[in-house]
Protein backbone atom coordinates (compact mmCIF):
# COMPACT_ATOMS: atom_id res chain seq x y z
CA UNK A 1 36.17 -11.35 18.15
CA UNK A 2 37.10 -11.48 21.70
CA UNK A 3 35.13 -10.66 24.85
CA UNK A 4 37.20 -9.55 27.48
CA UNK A 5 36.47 -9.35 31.04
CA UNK A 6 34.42 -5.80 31.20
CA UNK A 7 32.21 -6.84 28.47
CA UNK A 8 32.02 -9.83 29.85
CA UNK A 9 31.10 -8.25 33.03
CA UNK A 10 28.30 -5.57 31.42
CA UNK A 11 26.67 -8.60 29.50
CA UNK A 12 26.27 -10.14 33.03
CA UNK A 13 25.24 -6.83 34.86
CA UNK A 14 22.46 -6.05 31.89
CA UNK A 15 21.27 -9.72 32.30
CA UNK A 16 20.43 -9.45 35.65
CA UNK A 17 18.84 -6.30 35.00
CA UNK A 18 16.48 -7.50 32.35
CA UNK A 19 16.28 -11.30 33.58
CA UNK A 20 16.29 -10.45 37.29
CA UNK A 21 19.36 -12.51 39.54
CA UNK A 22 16.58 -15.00 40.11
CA UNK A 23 16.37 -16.18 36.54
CA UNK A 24 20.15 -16.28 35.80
CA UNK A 25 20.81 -19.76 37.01
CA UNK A 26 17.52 -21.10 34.56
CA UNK A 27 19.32 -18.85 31.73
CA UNK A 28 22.78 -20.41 32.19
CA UNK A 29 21.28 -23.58 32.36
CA UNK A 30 19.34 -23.15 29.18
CA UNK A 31 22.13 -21.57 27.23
CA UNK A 32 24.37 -24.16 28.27
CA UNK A 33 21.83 -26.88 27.37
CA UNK A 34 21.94 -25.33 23.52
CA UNK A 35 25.42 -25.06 22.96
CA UNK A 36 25.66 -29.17 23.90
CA UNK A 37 22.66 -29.42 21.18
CA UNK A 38 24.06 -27.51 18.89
CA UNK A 39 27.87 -29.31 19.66
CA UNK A 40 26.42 -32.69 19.09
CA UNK A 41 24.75 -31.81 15.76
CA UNK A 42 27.64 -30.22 13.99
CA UNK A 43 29.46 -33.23 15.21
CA UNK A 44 27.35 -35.41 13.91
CA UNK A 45 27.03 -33.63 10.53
CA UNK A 46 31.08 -33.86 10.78
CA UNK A 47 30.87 -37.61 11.21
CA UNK A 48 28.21 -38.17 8.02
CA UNK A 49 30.02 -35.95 5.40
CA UNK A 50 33.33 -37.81 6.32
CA UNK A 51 31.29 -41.27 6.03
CA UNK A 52 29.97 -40.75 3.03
CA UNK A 53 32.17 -38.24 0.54
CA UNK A 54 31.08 -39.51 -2.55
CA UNK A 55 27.56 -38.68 -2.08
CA UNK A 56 28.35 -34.66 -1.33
CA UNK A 57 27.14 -32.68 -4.11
């Protein structure tokens, strides 16, 4: 699935609707913050299933 510049655009537009262009910097910030967690946990998830194969059910 790819999301192209318009809907890109109207997810932005209906964000600062709801959110208010006040709150979109805390948002961003936020969202970014999660997908770095998230990142960092499959990574490390990654790293333990290649260390230790033999114990994988």
């Amino acid at each position: 699935m790819n999301i192209g510049p318009m809907e890109l655009l109207l997810v932005v537009i209906v964000a600062a609707l709801i959110f208010g262009p006040g709150k979109l910097p805390e948002l961003g910030k936020s969202l970014g913050q999660g997908i770095r967690e998230f990142r960092r946990g499959t990574r490390e998830l990654k790293r333990d299933l290649d260390l230790n194969p033999d114990e994988r059910g």
